[in-house]
C-alpha atoms as a PDB file:
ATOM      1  CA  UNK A   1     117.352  94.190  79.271  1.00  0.00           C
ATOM      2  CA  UNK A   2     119.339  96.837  81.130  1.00  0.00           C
ATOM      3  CA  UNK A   3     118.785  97.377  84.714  1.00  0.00           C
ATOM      4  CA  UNK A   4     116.989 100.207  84.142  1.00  0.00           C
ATOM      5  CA  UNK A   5     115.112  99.387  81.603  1.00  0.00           C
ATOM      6  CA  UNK A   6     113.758  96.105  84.499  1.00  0.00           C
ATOM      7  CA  UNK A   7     113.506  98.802  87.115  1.00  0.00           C
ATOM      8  CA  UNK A   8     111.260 101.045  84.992  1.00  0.00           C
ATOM      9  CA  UNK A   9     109.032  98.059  83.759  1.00  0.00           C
ATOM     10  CA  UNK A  10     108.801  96.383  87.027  1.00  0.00           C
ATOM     11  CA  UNK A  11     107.513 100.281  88.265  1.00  0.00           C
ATOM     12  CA  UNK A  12     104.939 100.372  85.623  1.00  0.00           C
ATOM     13  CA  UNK A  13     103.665  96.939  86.049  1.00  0.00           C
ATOM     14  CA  UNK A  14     103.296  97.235  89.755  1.00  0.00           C
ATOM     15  CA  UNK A  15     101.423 100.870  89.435  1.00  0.00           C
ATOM     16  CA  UNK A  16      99.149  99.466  86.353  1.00  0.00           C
ATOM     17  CA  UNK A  17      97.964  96.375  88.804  1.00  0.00           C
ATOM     18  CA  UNK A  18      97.456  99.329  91.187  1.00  0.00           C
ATOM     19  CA  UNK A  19      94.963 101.481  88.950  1.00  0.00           C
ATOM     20  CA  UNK A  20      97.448 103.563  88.576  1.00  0.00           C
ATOM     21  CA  UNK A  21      98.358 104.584  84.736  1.00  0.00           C
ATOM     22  CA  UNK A  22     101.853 104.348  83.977  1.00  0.00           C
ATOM     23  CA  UNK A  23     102.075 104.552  80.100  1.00  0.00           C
ATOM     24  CA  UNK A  24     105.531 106.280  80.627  1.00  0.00           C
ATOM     25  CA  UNK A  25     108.189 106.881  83.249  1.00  0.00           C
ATOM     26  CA  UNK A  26     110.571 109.320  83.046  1.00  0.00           C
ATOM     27  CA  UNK A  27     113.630 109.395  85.029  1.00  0.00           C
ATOM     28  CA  UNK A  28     114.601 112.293  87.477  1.00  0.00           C
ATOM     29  CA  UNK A  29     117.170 110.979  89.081  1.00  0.00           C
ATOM     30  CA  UNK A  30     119.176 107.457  88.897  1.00  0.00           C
ATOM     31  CA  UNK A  31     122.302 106.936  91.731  1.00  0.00           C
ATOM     32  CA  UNK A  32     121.714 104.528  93.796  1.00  0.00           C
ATOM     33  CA  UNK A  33     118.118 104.570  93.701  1.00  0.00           C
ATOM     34  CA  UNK A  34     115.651 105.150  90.447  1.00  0.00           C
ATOM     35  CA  UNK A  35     113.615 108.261  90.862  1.00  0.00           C
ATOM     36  CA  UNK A  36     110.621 107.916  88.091  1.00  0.00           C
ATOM     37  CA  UNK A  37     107.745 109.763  87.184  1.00  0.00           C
ATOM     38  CA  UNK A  38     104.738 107.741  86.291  1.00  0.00           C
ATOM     39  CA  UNK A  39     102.353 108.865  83.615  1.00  0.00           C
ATOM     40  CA  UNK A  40      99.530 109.850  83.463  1.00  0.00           C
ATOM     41  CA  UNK A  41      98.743 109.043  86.843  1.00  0.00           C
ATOM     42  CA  UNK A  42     101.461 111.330  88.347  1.00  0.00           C
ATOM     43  CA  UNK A  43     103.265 109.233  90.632  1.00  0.00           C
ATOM     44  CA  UNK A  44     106.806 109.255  92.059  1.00  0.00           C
ATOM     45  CA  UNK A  45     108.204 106.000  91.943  1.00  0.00           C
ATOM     46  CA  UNK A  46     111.436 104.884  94.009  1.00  0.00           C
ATOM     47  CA  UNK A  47     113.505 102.061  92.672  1.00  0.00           C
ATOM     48  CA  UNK A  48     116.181  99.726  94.127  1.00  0.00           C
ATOM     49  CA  UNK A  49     117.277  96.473  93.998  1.00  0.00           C
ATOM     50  CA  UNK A  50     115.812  94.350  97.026  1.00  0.00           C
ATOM     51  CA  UNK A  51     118.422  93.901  99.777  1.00  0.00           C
ATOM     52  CA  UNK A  52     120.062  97.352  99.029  1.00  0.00           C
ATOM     53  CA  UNK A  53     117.045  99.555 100.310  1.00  0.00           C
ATOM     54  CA  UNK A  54     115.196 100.738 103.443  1.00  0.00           C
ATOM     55  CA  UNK A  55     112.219 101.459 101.548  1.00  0.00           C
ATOM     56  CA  UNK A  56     109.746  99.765 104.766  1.00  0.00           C
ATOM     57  CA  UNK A  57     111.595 102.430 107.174  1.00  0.00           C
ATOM     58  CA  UNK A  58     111.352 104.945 104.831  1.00  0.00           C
ATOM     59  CA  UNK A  59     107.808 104.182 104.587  1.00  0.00           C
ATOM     60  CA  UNK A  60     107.126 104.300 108.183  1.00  0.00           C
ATOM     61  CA  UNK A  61     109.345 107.356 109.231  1.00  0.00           C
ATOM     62  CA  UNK A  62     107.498 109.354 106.469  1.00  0.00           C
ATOM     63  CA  UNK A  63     104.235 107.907 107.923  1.00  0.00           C
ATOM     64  CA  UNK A  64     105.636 109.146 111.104  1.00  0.00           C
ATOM     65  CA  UNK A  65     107.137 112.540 110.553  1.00  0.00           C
ATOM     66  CA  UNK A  66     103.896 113.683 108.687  1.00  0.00           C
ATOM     67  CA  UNK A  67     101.968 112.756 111.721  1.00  0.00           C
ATOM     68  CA  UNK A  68     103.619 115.767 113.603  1.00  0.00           C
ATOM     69  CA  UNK A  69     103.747 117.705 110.573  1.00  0.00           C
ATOM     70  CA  UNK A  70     107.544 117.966 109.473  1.00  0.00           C
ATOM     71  CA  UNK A  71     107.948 118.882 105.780  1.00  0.00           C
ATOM     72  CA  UNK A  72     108.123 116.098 104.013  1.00  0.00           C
ATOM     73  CA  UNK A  73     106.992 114.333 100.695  1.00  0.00           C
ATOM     74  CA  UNK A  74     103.643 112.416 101.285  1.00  0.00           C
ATOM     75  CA  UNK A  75     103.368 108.384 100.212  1.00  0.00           C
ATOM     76  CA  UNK A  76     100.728 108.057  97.381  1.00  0.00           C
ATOM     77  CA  UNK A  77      97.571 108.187  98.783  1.00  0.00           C
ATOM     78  CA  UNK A  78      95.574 106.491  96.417  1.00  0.00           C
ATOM     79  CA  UNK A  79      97.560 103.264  97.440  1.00  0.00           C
ATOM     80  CA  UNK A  80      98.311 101.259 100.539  1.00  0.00           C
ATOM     81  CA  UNK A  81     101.575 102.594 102.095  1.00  0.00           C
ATOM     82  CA  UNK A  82     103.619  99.331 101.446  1.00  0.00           C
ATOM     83  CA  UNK A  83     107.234  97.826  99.679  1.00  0.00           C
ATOM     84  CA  UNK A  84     106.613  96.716  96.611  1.00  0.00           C
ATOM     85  CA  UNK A  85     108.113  94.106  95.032  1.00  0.00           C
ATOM     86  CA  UNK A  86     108.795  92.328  91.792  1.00  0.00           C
ATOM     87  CA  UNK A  87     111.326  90.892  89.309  1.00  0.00           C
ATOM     88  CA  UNK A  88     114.234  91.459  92.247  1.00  0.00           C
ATOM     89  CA  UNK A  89     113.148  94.847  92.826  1.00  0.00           C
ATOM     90  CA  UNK A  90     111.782  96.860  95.654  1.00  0.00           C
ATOM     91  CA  UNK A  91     108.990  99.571  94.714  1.00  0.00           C
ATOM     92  CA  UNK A  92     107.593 102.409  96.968  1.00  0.00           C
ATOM     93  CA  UNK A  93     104.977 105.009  95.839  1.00  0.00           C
ATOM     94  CA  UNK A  94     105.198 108.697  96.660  1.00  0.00           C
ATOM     95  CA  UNK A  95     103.297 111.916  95.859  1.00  0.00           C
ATOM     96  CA  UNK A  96     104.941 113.781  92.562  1.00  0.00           C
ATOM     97  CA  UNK A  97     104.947 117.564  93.154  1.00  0.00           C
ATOM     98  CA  UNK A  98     105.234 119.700  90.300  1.00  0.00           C
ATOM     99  CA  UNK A  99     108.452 121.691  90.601  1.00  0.00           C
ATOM    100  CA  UNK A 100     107.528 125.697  91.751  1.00  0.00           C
ATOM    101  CA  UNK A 101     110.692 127.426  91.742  1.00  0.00           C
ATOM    102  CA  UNK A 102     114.451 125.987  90.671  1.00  0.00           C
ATOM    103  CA  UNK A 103     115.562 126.832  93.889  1.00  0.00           C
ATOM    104  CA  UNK A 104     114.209 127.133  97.509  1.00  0.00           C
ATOM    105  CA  UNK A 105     115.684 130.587  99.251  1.00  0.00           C
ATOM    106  CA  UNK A 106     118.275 129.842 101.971  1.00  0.00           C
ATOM    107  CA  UNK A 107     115.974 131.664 104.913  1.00  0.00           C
ATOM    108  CA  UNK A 108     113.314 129.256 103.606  1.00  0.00           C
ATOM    109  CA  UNK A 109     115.340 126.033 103.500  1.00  0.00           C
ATOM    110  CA  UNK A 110     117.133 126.224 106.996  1.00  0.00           C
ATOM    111  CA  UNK A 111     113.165 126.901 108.034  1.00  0.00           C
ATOM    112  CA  UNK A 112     111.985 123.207 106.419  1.00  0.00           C
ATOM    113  CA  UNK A 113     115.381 121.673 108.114  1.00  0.00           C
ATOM    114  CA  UNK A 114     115.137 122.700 111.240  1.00  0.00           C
ATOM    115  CA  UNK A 115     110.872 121.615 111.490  1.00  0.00           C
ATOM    116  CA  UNK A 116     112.546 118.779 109.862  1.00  0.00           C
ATOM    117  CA  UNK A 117     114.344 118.151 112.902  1.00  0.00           C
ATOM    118  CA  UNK A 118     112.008 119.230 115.368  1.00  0.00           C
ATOM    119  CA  UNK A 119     109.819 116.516 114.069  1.00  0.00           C
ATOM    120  CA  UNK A 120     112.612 114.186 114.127  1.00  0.00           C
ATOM    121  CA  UNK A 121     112.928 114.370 117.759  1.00  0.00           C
ATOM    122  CA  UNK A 122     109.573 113.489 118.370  1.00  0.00           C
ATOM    123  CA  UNK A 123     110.364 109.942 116.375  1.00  0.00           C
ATOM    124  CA  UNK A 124     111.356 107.287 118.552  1.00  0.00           C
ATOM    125  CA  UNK A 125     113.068 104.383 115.838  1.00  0.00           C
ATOM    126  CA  UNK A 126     115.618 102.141 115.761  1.00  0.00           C
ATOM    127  CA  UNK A 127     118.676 103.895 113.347  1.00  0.00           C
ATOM    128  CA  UNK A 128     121.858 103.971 112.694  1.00  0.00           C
ATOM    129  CA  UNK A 129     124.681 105.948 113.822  1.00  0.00           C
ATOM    130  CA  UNK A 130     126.860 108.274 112.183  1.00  0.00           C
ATOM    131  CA  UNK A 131     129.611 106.706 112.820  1.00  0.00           C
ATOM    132  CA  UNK A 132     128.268 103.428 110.796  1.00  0.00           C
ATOM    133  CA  UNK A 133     128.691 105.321 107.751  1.00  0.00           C
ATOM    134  CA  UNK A 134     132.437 106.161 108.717  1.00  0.00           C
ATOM    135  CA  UNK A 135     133.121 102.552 109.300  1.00  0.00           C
ATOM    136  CA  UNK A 136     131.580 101.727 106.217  1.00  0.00           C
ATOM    137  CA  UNK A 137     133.791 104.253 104.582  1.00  0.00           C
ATOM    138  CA  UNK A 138     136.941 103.022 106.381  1.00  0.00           C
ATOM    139  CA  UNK A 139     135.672  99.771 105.093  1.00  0.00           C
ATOM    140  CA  UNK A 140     136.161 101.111 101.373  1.00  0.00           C
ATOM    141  CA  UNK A 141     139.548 102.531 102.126  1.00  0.00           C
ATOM    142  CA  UNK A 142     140.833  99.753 104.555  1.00  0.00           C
ATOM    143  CA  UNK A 143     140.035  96.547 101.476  1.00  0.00           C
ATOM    144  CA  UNK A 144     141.952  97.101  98.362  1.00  0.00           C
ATOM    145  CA  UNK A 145     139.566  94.652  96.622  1.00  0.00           C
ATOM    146  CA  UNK A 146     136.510  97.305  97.397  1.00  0.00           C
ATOM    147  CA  UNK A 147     138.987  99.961  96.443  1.00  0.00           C
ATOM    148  CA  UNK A 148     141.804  98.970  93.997  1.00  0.00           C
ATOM    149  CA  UNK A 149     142.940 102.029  92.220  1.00  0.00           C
ATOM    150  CA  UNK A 150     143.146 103.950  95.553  1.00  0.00           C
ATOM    151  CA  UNK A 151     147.265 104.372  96.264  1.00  0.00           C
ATOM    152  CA  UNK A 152     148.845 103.042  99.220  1.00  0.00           C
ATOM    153  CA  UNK A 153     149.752 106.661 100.633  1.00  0.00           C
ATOM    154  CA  UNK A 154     146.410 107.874 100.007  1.00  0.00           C
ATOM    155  CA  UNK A 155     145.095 104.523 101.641  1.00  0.00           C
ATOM    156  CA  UNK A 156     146.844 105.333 104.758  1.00  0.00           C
ATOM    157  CA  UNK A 157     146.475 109.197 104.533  1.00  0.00           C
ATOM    158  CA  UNK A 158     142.044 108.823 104.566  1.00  0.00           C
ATOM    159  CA  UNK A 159     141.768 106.111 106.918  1.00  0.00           C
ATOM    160  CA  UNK A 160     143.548 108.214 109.206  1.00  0.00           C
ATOM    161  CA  UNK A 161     141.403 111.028 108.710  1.00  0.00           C
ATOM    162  CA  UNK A 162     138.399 109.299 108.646  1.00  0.00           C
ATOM    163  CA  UNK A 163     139.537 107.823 111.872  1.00  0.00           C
ATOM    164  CA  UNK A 164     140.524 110.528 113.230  1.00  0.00           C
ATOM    165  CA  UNK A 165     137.135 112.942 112.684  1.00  0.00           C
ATOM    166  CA  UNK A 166     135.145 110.255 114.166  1.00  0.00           C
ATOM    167  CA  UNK A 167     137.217 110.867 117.332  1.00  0.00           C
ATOM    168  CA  UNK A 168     137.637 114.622 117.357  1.00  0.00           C
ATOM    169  CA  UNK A 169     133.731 114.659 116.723  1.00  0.00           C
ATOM    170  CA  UNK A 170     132.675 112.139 119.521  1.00  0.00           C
ATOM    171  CA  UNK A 171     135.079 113.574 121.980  1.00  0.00           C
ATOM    172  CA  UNK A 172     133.130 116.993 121.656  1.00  0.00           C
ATOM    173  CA  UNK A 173     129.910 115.426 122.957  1.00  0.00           C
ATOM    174  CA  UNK A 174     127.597 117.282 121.224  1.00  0.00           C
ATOM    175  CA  UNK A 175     123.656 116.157 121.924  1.00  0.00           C
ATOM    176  CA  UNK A 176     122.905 113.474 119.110  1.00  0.00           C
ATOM    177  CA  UNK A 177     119.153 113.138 117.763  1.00  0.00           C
ATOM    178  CA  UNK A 178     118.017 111.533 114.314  1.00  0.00           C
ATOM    179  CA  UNK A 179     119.134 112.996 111.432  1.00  0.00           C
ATOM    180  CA  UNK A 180     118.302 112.609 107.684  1.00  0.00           C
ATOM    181  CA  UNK A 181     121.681 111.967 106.699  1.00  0.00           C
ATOM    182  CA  UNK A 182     122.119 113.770 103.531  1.00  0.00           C
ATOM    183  CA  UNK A 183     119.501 117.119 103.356  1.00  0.00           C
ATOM    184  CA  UNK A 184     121.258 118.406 100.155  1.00  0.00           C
ATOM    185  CA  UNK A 185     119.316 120.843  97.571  1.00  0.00           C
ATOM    186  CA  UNK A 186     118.468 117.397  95.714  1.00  0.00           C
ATOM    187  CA  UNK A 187     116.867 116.350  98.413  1.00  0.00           C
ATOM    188  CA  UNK A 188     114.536 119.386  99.015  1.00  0.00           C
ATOM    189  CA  UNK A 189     111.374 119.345  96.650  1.00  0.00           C
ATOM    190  CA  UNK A 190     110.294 123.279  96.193  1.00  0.00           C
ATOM    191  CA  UNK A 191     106.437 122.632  96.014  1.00  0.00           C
ATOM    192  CA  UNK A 192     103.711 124.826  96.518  1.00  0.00           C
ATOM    193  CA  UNK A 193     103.114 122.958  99.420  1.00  0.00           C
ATOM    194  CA  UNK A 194     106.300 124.993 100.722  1.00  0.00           C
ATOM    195  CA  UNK A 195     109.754 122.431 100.356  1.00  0.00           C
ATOM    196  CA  UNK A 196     109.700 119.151 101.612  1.00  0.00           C
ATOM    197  CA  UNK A 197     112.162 116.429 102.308  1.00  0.00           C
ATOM    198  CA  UNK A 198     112.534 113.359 100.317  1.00  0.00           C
ATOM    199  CA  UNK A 199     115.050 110.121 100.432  1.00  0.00           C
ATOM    200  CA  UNK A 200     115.431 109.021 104.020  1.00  0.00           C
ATOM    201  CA  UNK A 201     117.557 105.900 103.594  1.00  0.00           C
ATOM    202  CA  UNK A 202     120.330 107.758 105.334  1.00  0.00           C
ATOM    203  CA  UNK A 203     118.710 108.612 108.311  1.00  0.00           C
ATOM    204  CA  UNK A 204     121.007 108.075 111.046  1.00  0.00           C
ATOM    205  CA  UNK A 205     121.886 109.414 115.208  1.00  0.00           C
ATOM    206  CA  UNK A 206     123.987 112.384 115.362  1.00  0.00           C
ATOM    207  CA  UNK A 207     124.526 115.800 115.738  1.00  0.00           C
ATOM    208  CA  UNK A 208     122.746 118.223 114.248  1.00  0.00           C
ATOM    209  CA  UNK A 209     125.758 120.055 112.658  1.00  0.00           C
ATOM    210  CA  UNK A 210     126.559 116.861 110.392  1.00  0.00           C
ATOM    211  CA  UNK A 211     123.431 117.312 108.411  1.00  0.00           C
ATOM    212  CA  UNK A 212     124.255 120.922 108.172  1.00  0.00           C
ATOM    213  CA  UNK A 213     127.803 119.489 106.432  1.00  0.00           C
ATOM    214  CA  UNK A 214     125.812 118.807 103.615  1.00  0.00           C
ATOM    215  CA  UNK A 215     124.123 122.092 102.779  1.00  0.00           C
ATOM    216  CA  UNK A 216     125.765 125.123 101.066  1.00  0.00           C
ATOM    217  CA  UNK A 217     127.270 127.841 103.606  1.00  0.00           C
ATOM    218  CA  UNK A 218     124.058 130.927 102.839  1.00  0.00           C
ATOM    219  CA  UNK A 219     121.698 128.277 104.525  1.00  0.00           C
ATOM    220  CA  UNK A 220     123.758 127.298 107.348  1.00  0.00           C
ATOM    221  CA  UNK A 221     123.987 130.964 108.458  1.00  0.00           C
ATOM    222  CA  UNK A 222     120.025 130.995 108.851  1.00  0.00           C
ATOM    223  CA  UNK A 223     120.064 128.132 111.142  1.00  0.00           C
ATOM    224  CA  UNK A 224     120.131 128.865 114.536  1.00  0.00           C
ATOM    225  CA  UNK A 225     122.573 127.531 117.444  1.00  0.00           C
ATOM    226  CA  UNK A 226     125.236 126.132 115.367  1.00  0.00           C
ATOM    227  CA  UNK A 227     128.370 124.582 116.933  1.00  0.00           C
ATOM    228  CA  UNK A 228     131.262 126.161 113.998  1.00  0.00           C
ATOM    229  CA  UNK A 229     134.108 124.359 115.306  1.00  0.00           C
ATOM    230  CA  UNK A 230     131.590 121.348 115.222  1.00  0.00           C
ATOM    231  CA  UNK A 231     130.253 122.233 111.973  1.00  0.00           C
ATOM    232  CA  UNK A 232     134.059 122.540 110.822  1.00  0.00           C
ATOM    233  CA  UNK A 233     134.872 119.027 111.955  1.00  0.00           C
ATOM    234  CA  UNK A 234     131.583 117.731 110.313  1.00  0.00           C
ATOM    235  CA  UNK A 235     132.687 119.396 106.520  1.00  0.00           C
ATOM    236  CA  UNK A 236     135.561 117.842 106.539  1.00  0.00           C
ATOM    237  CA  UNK A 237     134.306 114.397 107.494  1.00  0.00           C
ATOM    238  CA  UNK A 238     132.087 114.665 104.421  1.00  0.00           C
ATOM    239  CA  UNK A 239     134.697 115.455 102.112  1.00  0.00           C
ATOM    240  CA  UNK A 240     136.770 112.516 103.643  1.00  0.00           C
ATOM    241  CA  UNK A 241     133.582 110.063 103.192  1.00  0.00           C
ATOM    242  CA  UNK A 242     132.721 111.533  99.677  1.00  0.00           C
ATOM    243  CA  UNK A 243     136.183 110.814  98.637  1.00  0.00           C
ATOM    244  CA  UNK A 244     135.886 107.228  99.858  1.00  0.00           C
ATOM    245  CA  UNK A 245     133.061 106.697  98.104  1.00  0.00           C
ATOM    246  CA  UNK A 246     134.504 107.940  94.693  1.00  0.00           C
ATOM    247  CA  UNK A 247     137.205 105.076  94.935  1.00  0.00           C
ATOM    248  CA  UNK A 248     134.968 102.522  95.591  1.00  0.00           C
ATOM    249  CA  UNK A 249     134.867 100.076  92.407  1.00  0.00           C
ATOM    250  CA  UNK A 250     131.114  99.503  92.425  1.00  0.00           C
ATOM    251  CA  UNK A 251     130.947 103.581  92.074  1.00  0.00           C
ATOM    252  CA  UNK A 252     128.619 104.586  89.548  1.00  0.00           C
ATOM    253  CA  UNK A 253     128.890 108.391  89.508  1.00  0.00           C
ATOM    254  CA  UNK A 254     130.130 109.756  86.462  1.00  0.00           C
ATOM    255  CA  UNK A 255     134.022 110.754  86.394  1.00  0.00           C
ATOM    256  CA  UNK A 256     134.674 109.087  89.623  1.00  0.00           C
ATOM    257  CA  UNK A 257     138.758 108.180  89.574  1.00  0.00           C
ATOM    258  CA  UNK A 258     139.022 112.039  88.762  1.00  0.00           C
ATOM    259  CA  UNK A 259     136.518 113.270  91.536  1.00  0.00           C
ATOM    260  CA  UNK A 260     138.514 110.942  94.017  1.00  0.00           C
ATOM    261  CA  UNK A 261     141.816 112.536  93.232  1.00  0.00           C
ATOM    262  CA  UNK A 262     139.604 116.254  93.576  1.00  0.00           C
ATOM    263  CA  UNK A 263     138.514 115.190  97.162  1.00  0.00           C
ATOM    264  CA  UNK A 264     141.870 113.771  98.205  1.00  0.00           C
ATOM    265  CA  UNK A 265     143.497 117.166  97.338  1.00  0.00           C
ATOM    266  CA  UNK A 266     141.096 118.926  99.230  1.00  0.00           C
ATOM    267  CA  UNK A 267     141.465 117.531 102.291  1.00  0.00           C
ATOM    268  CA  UNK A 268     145.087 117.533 102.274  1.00  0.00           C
ATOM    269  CA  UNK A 269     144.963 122.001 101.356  1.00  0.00           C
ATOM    270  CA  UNK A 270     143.406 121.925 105.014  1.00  0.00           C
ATOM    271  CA  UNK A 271     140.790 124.961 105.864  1.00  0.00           C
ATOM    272  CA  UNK A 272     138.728 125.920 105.162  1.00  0.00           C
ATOM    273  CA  UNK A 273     137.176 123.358 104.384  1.00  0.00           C
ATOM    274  CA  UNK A 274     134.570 123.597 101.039  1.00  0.00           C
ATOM    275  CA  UNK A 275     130.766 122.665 101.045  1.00  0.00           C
ATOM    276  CA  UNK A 276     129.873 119.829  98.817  1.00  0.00           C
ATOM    277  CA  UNK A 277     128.029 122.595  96.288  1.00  0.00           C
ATOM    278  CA  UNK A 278     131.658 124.755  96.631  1.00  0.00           C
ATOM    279  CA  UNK A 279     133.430 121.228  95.452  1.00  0.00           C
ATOM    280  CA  UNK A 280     131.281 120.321  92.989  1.00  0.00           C
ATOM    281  CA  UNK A 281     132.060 124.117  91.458  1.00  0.00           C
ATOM    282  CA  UNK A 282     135.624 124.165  92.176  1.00  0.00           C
ATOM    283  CA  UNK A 283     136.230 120.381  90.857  1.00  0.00           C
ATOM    284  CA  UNK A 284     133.903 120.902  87.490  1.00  0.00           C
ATOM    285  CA  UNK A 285     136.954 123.688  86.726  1.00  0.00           C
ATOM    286  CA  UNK A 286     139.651 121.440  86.559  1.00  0.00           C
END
């Protein structure tokens, strides 16, 4: 059996015991955690291997940002809100929202971010910083075992940007709070509940502007207060992390070696510096 094909069955077995029909999954989304539909009971089912999730802080920073009503997706109510686990898999159990519009407006998502953050501020847990996900990118660029088709030049050329950002962006002292790490359209359900927030494994301490790195340019311009220069600095540390990732030889995105050599050019054009939605159109060209 594939892994998906254990993921999806250990899902379905877990919801069944539940009282919760699952006579078919469907998959929405499969990176580094399975995003499944359950049948006919409705659910939304989030996969991942045990030991490479946060699904029990997920659990309880949903718990907690609903409590001061931030937009986010609800855990399954007919269930208790726990992890989940069987055949070396970790299971948690969300609401599924049917889908309104394709698209949430960009007046309407920098709305849902910033109660998003609003509420986030009023959530006192233990998180990571931003700069742990550098490191863990320099880590990627810094071991030619983790990353073995990366060149030596371009070894030396990210590590010093990566290193680099992290300093220009600390030294600017901007007020840190917690963040969700990656707010991206495919992380915004448009519901008729308004859009909510889903996938908080990335949550992580910073400032605000490095979440806005990850949304296209029309919604940052609704959003009020922004540092630009920040903001700047904060693009470009995306690109340099994104590009890490894409050499990294446990990568499973589709394409990668060619996406890595995309995001390496980039950054070496200099500004301005693209949104992750501008690189995805700009890259898909070549």
């Amino acid at each position: 059996m594939s892994d998906i094909t254990r993921a999806i069955a250990a899902a379905t077995s877990i919801a069944t015991e539940l009282d919760l029909p699952a006579n078919d999954a469907i998959v929405l989304h499969n990176s580094n955690k399975l995003a499944l539909r359950l049948t006919p009971s409705d659910v939304f089912a989030r996969v991942a291997p045990v030991g490479e999730e946060v699904a029990e802080f997920e659990i309880e920073l949903a718990q907690r940002l609903a409590e001061v009503g931030s937009p986010v997706c609800a855990l399954e109510p007919r269930v208790d809100p726990l992890v989940y686990t069987r055949d070396g898999f970790a299971v948690t159990l969300w609401t599924y929202y049917e889908p309104v519009t394709p698209h949430v407006p960009p007046a309407d998502y920098a709305t849902a971010l910033e109660r998003l953050h609003a509420g986030m501020r009023k959530v006192d847990l233990p998180s990571p910083r931003f700069t742990d996900r550098i490191a863990e990118a320099e880590e990627i660029v810094a071991n030619p075992d983790l990353s073995p088709e990366l060149a030596d030049a371009d070894r030396v050329f990210l590590s010093g940007r990566l290193e680099g950002l992290r300093r220009a962006i600390e030294d600017r002292g901007a007020e840190e709070q917690l963040l969700h790490g990656e707010p991206h359209p495919g992380n915004l359900l448009s519901t008729k509940n308004g859009p909510l927030f889903i996938d908080f494994e990335t949550c992580c301490r910073g400032p605000v502007e490095f979440d806005l790195a990850h949304i296209p340019v029309a919604i940052c311009e609704h959003y009020p207060g922004v540092d630009q220069e920040l903001l700047d600095d904060c693009r470009q540390l995306v690109l340099a992390m994104v590009a890490a990732w894409r050499w990294d030889i446990g990568d499973q995105f589709p394409d990668r070696r060619r996406l890595g050599e995309g995001f390496l050019r980039l950054l070496r054009e200099g500004p301005p510096w693209p949104t992750l939605d501008a690189v995805d159109a700009r890259l898909d060209g070549l």
